[in-house]
Structures are given as structure tokens and as C-alpha cells.
C-alpha atoms as a PDB file:
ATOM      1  CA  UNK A   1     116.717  70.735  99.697  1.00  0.00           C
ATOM      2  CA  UNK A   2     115.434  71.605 103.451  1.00  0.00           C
ATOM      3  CA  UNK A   3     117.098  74.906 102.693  1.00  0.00           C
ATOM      4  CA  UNK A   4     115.058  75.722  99.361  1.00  0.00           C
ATOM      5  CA  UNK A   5     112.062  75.141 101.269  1.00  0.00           C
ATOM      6  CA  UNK A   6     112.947  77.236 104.186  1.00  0.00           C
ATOM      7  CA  UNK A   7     113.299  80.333 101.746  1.00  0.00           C
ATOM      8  CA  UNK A   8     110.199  80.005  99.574  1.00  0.00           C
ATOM      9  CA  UNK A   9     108.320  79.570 103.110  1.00  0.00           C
ATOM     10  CA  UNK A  10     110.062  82.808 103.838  1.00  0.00           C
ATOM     11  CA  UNK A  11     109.657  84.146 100.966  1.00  0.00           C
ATOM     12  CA  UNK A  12     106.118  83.156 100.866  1.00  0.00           C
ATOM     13  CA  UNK A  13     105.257  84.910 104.260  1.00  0.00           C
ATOM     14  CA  UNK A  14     107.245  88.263 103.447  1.00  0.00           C
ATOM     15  CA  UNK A  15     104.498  88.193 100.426  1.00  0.00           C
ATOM     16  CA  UNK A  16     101.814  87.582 102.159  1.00  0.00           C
ATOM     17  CA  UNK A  17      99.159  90.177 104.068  1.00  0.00           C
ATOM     18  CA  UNK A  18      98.710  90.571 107.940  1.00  0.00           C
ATOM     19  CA  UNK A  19      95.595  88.882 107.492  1.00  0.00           C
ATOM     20  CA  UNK A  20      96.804  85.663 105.724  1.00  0.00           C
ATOM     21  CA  UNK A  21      99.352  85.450 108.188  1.00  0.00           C
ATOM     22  CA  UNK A  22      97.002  86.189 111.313  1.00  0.00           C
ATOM     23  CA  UNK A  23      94.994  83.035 109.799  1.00  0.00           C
ATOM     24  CA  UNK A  24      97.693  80.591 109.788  1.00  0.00           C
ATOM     25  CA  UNK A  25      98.157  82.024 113.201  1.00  0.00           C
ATOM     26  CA  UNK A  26      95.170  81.359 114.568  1.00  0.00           C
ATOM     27  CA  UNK A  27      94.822  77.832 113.115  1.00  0.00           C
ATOM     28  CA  UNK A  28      97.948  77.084 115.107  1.00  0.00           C
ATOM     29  CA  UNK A  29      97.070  78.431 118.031  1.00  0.00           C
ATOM     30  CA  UNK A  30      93.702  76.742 117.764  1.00  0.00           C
ATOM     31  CA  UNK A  31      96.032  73.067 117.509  1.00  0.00           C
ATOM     32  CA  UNK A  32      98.412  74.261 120.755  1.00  0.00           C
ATOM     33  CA  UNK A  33      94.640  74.897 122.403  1.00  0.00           C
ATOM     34  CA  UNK A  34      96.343  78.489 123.210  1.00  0.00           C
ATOM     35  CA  UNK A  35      93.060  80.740 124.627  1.00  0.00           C
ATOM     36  CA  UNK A  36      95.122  84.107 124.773  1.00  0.00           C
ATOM     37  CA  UNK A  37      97.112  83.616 121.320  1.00  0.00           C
ATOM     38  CA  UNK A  38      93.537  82.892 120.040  1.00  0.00           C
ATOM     39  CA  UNK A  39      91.381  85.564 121.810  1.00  0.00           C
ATOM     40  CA  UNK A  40      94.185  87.883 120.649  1.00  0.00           C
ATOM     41  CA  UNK A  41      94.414  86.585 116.906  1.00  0.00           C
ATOM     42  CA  UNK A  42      90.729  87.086 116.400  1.00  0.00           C
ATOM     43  CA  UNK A  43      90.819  90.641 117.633  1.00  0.00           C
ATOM     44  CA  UNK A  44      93.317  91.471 115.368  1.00  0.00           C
ATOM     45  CA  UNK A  45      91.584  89.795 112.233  1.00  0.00           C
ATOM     46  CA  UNK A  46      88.281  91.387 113.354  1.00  0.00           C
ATOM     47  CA  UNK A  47      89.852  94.896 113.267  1.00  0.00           C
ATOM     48  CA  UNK A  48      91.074  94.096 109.873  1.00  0.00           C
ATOM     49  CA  UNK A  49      88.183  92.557 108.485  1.00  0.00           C
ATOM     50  CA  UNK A  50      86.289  95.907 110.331  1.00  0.00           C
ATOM     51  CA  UNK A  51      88.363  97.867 107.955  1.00  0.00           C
ATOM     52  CA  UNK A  52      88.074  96.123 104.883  1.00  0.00           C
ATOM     53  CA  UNK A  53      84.266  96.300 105.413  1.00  0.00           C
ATOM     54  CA  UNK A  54      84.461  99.950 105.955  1.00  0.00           C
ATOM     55  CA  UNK A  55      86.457 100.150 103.125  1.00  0.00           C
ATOM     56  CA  UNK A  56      84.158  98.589 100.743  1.00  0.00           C
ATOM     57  CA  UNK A  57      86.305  95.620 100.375  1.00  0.00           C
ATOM     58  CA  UNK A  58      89.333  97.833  99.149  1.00  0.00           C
ATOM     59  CA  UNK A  59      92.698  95.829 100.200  1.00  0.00           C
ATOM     60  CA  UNK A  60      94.165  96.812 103.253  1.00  0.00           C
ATOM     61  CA  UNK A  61      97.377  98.767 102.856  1.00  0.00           C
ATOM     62  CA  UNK A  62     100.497  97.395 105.446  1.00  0.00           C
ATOM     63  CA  UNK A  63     100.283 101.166 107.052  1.00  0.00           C
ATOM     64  CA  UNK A  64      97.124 100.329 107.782  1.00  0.00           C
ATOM     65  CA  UNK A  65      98.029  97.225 109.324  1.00  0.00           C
ATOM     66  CA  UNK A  66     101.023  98.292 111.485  1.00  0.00           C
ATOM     67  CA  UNK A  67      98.286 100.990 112.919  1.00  0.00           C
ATOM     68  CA  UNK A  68      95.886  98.582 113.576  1.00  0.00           C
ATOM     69  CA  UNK A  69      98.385  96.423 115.314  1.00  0.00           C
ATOM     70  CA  UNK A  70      99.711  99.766 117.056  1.00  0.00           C
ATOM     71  CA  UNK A  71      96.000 100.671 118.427  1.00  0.00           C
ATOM     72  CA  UNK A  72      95.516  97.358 119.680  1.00  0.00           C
ATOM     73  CA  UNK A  73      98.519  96.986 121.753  1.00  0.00           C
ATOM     74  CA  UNK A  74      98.252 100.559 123.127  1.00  0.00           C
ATOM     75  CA  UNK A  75      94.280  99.670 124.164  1.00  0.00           C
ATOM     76  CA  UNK A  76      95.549  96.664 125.696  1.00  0.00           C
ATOM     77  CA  UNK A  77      98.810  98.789 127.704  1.00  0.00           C
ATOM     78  CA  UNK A  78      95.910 101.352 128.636  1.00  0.00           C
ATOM     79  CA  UNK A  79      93.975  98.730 130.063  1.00  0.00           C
ATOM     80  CA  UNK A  80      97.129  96.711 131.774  1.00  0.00           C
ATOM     81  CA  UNK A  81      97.757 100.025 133.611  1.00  0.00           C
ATOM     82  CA  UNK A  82      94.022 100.570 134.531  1.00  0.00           C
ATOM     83  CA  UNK A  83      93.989  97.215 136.040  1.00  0.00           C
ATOM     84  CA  UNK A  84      97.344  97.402 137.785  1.00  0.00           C
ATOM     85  CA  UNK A  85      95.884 100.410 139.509  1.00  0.00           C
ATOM     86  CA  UNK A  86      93.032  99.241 140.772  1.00  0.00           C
ATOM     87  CA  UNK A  87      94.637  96.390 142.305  1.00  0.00           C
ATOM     88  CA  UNK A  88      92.841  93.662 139.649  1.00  0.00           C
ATOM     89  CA  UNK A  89      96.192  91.648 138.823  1.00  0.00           C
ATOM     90  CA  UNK A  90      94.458  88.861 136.734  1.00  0.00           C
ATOM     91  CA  UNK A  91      92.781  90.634 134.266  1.00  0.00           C
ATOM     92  CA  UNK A  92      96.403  92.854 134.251  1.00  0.00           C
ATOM     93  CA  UNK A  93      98.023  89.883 133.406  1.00  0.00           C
ATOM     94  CA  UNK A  94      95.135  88.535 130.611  1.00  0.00           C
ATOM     95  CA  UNK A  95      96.005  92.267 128.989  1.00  0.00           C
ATOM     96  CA  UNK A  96      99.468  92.117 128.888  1.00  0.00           C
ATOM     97  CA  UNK A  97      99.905  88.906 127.763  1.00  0.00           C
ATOM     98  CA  UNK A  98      97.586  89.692 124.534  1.00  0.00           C
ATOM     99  CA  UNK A  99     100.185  92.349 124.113  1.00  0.00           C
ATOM    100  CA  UNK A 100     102.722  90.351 123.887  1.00  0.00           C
ATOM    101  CA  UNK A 101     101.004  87.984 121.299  1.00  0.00           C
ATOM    102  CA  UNK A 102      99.784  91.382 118.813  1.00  0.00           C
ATOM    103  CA  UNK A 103     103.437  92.755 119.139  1.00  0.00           C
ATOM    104  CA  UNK A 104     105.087  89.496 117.775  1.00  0.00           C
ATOM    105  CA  UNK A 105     103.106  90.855 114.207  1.00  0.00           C
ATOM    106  CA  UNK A 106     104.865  94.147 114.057  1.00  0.00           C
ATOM    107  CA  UNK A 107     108.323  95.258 112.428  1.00  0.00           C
ATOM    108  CA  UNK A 108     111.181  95.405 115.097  1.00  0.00           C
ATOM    109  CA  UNK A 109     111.040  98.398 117.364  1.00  0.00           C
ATOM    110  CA  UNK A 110     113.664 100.940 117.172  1.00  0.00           C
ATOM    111  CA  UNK A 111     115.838 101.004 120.449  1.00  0.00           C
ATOM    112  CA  UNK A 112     115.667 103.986 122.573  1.00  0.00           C
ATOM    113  CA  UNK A 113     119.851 105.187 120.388  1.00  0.00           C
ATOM    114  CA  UNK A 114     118.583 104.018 117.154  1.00  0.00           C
ATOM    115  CA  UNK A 115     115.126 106.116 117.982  1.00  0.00           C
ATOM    116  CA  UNK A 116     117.231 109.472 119.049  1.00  0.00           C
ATOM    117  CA  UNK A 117     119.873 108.625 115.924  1.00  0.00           C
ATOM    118  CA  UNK A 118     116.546 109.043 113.679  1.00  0.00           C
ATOM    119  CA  UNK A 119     115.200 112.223 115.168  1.00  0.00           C
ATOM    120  CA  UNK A 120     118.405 113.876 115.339  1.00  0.00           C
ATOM    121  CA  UNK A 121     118.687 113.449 111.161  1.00  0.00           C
ATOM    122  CA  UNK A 122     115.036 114.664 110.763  1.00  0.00           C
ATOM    123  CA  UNK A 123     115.650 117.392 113.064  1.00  0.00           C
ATOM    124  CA  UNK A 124     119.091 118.553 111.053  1.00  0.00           C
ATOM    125  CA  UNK A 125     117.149 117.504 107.636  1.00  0.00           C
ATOM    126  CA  UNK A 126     114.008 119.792 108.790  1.00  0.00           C
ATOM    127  CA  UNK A 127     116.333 122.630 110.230  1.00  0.00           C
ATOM    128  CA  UNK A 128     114.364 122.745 113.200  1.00  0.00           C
ATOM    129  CA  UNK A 129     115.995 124.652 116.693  1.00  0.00           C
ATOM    130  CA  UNK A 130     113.926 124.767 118.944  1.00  0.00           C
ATOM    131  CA  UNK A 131     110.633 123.275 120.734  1.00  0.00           C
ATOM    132  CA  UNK A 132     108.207 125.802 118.222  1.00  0.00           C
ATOM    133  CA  UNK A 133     109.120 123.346 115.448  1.00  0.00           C
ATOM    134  CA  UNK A 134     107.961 119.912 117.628  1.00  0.00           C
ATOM    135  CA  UNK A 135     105.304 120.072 114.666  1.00  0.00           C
ATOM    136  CA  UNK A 136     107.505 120.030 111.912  1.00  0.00           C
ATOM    137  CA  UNK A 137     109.523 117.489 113.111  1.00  0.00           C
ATOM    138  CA  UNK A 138     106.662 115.204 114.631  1.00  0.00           C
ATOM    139  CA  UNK A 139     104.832 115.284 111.363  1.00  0.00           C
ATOM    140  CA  UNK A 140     108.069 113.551 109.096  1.00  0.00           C
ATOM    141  CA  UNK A 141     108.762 111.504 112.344  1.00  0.00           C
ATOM    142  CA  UNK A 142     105.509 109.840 112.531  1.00  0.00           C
ATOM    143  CA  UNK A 143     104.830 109.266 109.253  1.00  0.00           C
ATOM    144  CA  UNK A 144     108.961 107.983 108.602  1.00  0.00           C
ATOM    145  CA  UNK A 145     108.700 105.678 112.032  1.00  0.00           C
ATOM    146  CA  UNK A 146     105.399 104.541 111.765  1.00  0.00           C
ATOM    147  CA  UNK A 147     105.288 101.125 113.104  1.00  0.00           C
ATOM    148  CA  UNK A 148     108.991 100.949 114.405  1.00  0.00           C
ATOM    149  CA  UNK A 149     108.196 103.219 117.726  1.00  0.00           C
ATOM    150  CA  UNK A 150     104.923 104.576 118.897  1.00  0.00           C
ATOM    151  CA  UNK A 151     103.743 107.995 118.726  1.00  0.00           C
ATOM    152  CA  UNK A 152     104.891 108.460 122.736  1.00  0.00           C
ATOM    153  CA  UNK A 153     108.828 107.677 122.455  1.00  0.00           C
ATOM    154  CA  UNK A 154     108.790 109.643 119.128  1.00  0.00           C
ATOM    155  CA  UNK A 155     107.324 112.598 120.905  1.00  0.00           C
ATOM    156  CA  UNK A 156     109.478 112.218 123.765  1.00  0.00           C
ATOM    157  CA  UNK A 157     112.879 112.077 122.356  1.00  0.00           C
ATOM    158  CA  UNK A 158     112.112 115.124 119.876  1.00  0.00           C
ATOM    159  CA  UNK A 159     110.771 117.100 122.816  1.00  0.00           C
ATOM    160  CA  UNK A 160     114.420 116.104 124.566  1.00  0.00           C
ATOM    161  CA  UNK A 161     116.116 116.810 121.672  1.00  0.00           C
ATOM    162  CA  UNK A 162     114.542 120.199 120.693  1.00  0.00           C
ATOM    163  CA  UNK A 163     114.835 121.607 124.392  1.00  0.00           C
END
């Protein structure tokens, strides 16, 4: 019985969008009385709902999503380093913490092997030899790994690989 309800609970969630799932979030965190899970939810449903808006209502494709979710975190790991810099640990700490919350709600990131594993098949599936095709290769890259690596480590390992 407790394992029926486990899977259509699972399978409920897999079915359901970012946005649904940001919700139930942020009720929860709202009943733990969590202030950086909550400040963090509500930025992320606020970007979504930004792009719905923009969008004329228009449902929000998961792509979409994941890049939202991507553009957050990477604001947030600008700002962490800003603040480390300049000496102001708190707010460092307020920033990297809301990471840590937004990056629960993407797919599992590729490790650094599985990462090079993937460019090296794109690379021998492109025919590219040398750095003058980075742009080939970047192009199927990003749009293939989008969401399981950011745009840096992609860039990074097929600059390593095509030198």
C-alpha cells in the first residue's frame, strides 16, 4: 500500500511543472518558517510567472525552466563572489545559500568525466580538430547539455579538448 502511494506521488511530481512544484515548495518552507528557502522560492516563481506574462500566458516550456533556474543561480554565484571580495561575508553567505536552495530544482549535474565523455562524442560526431571549430561544437553542446552543466564547464572542457 505505502509503496503505491510513494509512486503515484512520484509519478505525480515527474508530471508536474517547475511552477507547481516551486508552490508546494514554498508552502513548506512557509510551515518550517525557512526565510532563505522562501526568499529563494519566490524569486524563482516570480521569474516564471515574469515569463509567462511576457509570454502572453503561453505555458512555460521545461528548457525554459532549467534556464531560468540556470540564470538565477549564476546571478546569485556572481554576487557570492562580489561579496567575498569586498570582504562582506554575510550577505556572501545569504547568496550562496539561495544557491543552494534554486539548485536542488535542477536535473543532476554532469561530473567533470561524464562532462569531457560528452564533448569528446560531439566533438568525433561534429568532426571538429581543432580550436576554429569551438563554434560548432559549443552550439550542439549547449543546446544537448542544457541544464546538466553550465555554459562555463562546457566551454572549458571543449576548449581543453580542441587544443
Amino acid at each position: 500500500m505505502i509503496d503505491t502511494l510513494l509512486h503515484f506521488y512520484i509519478v505525480k511530481l515527474m508530471t508536474m511543472s517547475l511552477e507547481l512544484i516551486i508552490s508546494e515548495a514554498i508552502k513548506t518552507a512557509m510551515r518550517a518558517k525557512d526565510r532563505v528557502a522562501l526568499d529563494s522560492l519566490r524569486a524563482v516563481k516570480s521569474q516564471i510567472l515574469l515569463l509567462k506574462t511576457e509570454a502572453l500566458g503561453a505555458e512555460v516550456s521545461e528548457e525554459q525552466e532549467i534556464a531560468i533556474l540556470q540564470r538565477m543561480i549564476k546571478q546569485r554565484k556572481d554576487s557570492y563572489e562580489q561579496f567575498t571580495a569586498q570582504g562582506r561575508n554575510d550577505l556572501a553567505e545569504v547568496e550562496e545559500a539561495q544557491m543552494k536552495v534554486i539548485e536542488k530544482f535542477l536535473p543532476a549535474q554532469l561530473s567533470s568525466e561524464e562532462l569531457e565523455a560528452e564533448i569528446k562524442q560531439i566533438i568525433s560526431e561534429t568532426g571538429a580538430e581543432s580550436i576554429k571549430d569551438l563554434g560548432k561544437v559549443m552550439g550542439i553542446a549547449s543546446k544537448n547539455l542544457a541544464g546538466k552543466s553550465d555554459g562555463k564547464s562546457i566551454s572549458e572542457m571543449a576548449k581543453k579538448l580542441l587544443s
